[in-house]
Protein backbone atom coordinates (compact mmCIF):
# COMPACT_ATOMS: atom_id res chain seq x y z
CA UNK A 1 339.09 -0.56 183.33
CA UNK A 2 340.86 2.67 184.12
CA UNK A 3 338.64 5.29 183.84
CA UNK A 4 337.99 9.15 184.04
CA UNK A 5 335.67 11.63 183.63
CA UNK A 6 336.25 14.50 180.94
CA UNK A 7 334.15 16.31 178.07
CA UNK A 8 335.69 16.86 174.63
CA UNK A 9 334.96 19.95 172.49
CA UNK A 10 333.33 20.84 168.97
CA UNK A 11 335.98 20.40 166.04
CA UNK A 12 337.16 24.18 165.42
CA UNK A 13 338.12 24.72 169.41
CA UNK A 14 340.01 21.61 168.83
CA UNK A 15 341.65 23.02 165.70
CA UNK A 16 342.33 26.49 167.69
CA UNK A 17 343.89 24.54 170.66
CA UNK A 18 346.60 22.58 168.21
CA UNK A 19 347.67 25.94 166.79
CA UNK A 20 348.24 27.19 171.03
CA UNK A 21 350.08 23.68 170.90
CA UNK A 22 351.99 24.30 167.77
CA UNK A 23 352.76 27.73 168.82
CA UNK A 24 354.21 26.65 172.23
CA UNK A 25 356.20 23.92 170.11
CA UNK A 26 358.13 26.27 167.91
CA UNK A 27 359.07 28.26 171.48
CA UNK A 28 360.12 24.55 173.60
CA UNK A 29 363.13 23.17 172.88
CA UNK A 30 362.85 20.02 170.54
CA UNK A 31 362.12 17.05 173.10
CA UNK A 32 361.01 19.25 176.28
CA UNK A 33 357.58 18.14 175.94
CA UNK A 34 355.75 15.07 175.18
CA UNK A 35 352.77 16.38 173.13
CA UNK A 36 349.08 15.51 173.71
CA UNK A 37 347.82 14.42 170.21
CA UNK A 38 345.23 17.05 169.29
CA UNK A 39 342.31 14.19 169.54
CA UNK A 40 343.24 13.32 172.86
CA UNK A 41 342.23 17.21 173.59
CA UNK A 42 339.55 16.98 176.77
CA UNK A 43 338.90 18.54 180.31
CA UNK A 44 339.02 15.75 182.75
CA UNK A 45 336.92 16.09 185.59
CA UNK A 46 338.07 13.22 187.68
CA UNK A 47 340.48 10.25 187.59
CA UNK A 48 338.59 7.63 188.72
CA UNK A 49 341.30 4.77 188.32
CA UNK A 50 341.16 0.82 187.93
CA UNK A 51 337.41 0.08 188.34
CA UNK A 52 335.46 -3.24 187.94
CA UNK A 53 331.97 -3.38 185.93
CA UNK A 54 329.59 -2.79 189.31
CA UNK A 55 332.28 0.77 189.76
CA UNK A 56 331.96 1.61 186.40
CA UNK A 57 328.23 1.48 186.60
CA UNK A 58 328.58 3.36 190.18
CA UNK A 59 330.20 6.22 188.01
CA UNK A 60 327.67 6.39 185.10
CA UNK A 61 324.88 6.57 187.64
CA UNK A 62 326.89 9.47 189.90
CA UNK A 63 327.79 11.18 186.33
CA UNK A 64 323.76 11.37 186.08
CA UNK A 65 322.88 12.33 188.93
CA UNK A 66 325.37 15.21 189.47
CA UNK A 67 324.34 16.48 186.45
CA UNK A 68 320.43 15.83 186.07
CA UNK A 69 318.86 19.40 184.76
CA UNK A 70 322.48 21.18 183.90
CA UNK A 71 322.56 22.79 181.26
CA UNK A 72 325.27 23.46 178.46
CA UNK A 73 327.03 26.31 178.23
CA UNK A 74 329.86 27.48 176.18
CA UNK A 75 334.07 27.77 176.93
CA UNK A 76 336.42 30.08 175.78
CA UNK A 77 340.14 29.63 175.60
CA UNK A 78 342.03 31.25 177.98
CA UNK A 79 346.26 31.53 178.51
CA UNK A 80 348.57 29.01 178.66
CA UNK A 81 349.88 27.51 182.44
CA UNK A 82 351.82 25.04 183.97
CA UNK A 83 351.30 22.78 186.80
CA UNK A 84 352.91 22.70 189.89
CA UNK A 85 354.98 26.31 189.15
CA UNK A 86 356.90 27.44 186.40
CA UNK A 87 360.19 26.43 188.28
CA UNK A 88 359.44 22.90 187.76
CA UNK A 89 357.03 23.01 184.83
CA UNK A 90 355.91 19.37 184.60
CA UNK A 91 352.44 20.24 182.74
CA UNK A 92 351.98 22.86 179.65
CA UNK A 93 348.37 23.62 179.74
CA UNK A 94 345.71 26.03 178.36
CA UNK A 95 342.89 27.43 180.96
CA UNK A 96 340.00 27.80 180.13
CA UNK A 97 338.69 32.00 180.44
CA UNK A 98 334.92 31.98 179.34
CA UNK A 99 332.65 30.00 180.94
CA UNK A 100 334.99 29.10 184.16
CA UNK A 101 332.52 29.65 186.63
CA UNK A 102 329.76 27.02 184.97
CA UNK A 103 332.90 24.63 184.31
CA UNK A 104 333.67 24.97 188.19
CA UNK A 105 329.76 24.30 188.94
CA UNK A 106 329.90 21.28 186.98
CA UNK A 107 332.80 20.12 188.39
CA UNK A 108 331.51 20.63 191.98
CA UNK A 109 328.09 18.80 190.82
CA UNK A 110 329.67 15.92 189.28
CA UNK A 111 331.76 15.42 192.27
CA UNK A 112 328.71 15.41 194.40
CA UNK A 113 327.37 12.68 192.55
CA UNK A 114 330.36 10.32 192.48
CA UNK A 115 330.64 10.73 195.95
CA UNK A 116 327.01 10.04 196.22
CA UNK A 117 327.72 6.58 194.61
CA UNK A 118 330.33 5.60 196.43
CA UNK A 119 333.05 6.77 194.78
CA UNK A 120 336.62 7.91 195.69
CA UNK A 121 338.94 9.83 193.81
CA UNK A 122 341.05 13.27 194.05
CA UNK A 123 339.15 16.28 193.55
CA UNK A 124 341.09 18.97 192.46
CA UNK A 125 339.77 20.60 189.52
CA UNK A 126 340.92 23.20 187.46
CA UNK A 127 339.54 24.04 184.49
CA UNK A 128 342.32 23.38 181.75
CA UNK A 129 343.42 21.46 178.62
CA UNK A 130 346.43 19.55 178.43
CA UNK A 131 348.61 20.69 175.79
CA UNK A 132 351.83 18.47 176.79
CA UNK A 133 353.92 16.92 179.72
CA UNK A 134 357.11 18.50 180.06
CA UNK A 135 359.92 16.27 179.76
CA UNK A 136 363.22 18.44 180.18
CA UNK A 137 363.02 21.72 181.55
CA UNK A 138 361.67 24.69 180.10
CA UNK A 139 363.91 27.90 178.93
CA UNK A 140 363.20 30.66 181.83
CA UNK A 141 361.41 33.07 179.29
CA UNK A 142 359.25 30.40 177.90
CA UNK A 143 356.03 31.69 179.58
CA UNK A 144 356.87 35.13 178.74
CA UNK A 145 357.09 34.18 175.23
CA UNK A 146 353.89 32.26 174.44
CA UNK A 147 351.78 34.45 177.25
CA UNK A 148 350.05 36.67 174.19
CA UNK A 149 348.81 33.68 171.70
CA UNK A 150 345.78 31.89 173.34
CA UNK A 151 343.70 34.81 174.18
CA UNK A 152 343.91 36.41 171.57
CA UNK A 153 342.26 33.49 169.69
CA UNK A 154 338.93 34.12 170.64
CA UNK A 155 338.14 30.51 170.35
CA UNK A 156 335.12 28.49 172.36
CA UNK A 157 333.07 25.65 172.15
CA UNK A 158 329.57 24.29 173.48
CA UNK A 159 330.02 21.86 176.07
CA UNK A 160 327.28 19.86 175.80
CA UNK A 161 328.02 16.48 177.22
CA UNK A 162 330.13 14.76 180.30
CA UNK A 163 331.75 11.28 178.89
CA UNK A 164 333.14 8.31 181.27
CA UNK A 165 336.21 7.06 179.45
CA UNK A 166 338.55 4.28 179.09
CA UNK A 167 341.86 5.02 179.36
CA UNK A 168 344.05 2.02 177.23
CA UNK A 169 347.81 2.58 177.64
CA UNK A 170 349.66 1.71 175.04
CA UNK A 171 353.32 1.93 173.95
CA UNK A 172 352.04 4.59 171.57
CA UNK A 173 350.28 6.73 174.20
CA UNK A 174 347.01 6.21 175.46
CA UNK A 175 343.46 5.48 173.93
CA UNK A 176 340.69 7.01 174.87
CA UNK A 177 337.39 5.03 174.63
CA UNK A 178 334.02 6.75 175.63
CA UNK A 179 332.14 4.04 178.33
CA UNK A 180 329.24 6.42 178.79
CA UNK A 181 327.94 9.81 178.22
CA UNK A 182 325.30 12.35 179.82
CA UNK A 183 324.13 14.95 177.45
CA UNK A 184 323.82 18.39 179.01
CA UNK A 185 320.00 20.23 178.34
C-alpha cells in the first residue's frame, strides 16, 4: 500500500480553499498547473511510501502514540507559496497562518512516534495545502497578482483528527482511501 499521513478539513475551509484555487486559475495560464481536485484538499504530514500490512500497522500504532493526549485546535488560511522558489515554481500552495505553531507541534509529535515504530520517511514539514503542481512555468508577476486573496478570506477549520491513507494512482489522478484515523481530544 502506499501510504501517508495527512488530516483533511471541515467542508466550508474546503469550499474557501477552491475559491484561492479558482482565483489562482483565472491568473495561470490555461495548462500551467495540474489542479488538485478540491476533495483531495489535505495537509500531509509524512509520505510514508510502499508499506506491507505489519508497516502499515507500525504507522497506526506510531500515529497513536505521537499523538496520545493532543488536542484539536483550529487553522486559518494563510497566503499562497510555491515550492522550491518562485523561479522554478513546481508547487502552488496555500500556508496555513492560524494555528501554525500547534500544526508544527503535531507534526514534530507524530514524527516522534513513527520513528518510535520503526519507521523511515522524510521529515520536512511545512504546514501547507496543495492547490496544484505546476506544469509550465509561471508568468513572473503571478505571485504578485494572487498575493492579496487568501488572507483576506478569513477562513479556518478544526482539526480534529490525523488519518493514515492510501494513496491509489490512477490514470485519473490519485485516490485517497483513509486506512486509519486518531481523533484529536
Amino acid at each position: 500500500m502506499r501510504l501517508f499521513v495527512a488530516s483533511s478539513f471541515e467542508p466550508s475551509f474546503v469550499a474557501s480553499l477552491k475559491a484561492a484555487a479558482d482565483y489562482a486559475r483565472s491568473a495561470a495560464p490555461k495548462g500551467a498547473v495540474k489542479w488538485v481536485e478540491p476533495e483531495n484538499f489535505h495537509l500531509t504530514y509524512a509520505f510514508l511510501g510502499d508499506l506491507g500490512p505489519a508497516a502499515a500497522e507500525a504507522a497506526k500504532k506510531g500515529i497513536a502514540d505521537g499523538l496520545a493526549e493532543l488536542k484539536a485546535f483550529t487553522l486559518g488560511m494563510g497566503g499562497f507559496g510555491v515550492f522550491p522558489s518562485a523561479r522554478r515554481a513546481r508547487v502552488l500552495w496555500i500556508g496555513i497562518g492560524e494555528g501554525a505553531a500547534p500544526l508544527r507541534e503535531l507534526a514534530g509529535r507524530l514524527a516522534e512516534g513513527l520513528t518510535g515504530a520503526g519507521l523511515t520517511f522524510e521529515n520536512r514539514f511545512e504546514p501547507h495545502v496543495t492547490l496544484g503542481r505546476v506544469q509550465d512555468s509561471l508568468p513572473e508577476n503571478f505571485m504578485r497578482r494572487v498575493a492579496d486573496f487568501a488572507p483576506a478570506r478569513k477562513a479556518s477549520s478544526l482539526l480534529a483528527s490525523v488519518e493514515l491513507m492510501e494513496s491509489v494512482l490512477t490514470p485519473d489522478g490519485p485516490v485517497y482511501k483513509q486506512v486509519y484515523s486518531k481523533r484529536l481530544l
